[in-house]
Protein backbone atom coordinates (compact mmCIF):
# COMPACT_ATOMS: atom_id res chain seq x y z
CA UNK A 1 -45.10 -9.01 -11.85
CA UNK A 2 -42.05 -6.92 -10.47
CA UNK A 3 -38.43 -7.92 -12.02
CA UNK A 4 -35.56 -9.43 -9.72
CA UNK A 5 -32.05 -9.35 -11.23
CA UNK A 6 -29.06 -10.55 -8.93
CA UNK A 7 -25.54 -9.63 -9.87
CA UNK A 8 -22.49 -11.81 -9.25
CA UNK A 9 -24.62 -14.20 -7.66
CA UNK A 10 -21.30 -16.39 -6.19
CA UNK A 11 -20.51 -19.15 -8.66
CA UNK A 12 -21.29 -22.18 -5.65
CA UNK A 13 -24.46 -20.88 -4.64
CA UNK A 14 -26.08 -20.52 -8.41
CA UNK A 15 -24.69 -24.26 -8.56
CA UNK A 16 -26.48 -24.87 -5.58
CA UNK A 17 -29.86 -23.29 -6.84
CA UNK A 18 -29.20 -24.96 -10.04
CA UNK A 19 -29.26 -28.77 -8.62
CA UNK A 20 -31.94 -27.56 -6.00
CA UNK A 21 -34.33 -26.49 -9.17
CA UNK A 22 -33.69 -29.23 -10.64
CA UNK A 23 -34.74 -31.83 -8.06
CA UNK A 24 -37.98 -30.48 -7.74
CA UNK A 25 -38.63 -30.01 -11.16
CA UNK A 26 -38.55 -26.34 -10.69
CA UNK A 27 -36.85 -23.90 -12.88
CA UNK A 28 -34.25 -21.70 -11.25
CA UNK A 29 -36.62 -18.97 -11.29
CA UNK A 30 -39.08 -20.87 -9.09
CA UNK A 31 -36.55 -22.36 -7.41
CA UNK A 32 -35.78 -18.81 -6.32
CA UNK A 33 -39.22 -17.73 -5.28
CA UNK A 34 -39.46 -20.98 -3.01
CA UNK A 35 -36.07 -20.23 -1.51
CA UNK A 36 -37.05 -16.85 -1.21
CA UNK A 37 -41.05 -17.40 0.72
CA UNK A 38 -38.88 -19.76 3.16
CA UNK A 39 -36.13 -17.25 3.87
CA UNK A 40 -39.32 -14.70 4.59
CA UNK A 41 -41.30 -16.71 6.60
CA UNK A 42 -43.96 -16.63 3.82
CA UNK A 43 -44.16 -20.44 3.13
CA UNK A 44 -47.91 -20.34 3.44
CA UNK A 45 -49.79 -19.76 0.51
CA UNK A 46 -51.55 -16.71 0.45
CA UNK A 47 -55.15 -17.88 0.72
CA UNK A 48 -54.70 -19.81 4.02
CA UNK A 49 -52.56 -16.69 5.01
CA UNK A 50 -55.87 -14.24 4.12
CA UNK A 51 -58.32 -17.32 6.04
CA UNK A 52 -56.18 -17.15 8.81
CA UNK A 53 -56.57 -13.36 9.44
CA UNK A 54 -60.48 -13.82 9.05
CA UNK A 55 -60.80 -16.18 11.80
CA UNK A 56 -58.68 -14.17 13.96
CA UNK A 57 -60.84 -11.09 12.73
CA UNK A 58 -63.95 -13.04 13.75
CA UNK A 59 -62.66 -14.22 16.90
CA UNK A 60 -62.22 -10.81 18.09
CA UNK A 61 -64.79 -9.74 20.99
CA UNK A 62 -66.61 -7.04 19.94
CA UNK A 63 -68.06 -4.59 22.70
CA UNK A 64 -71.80 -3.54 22.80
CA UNK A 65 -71.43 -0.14 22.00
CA UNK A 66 -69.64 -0.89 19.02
CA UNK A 67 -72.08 -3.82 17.98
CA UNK A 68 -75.31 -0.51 18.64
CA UNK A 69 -73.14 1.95 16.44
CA UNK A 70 -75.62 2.05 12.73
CA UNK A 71 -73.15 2.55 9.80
CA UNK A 72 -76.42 3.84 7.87
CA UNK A 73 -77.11 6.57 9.96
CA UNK A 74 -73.18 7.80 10.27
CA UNK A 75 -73.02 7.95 6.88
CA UNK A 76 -75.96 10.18 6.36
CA UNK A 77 -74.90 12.22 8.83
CA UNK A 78 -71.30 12.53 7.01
CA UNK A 79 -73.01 13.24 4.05
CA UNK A 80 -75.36 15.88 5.19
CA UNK A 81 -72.61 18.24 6.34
């Protein structure tokens, strides 16, 4: 996992973090990462982010001649050349 280090992080705000962290029983690393996914717009959890794309994926209307195109045979094809 990548390494975050924040410089003369402003004296109130680490306070801040510091209380925050430990009101939810979070270290200030956590703490961090929470504040961090909210600032983002990332709050959901990656595995209801990834479900989310399926069902748009599989919502998507597919056209006929798409549906009739056989990945077997384009492949042998692509292979024969």
């Amino acid at each position: 996992m990548p390494l975050l280090q924040v410089r003369e992080c402003p004296e109130d705000i680490y306070r801040k973090i510091t209380y925050a962290a430990k009101n939810e029983n979070r270290t200030i690393a956590q703490q961090i990462i929470v504040l961090l996914e909210k600032a983002l717009g990332q709050e959901e959890s990656n595995i209801s982010r990834r479900k989310n794309i399926l069902k748009k994926i599989q919502s998507r209307d597919v056209s006929y001649e798409i549906k009739a195109v056989n990945p077997v045979e384009l492949i042998r094809e692509d292979r024969d050349r």
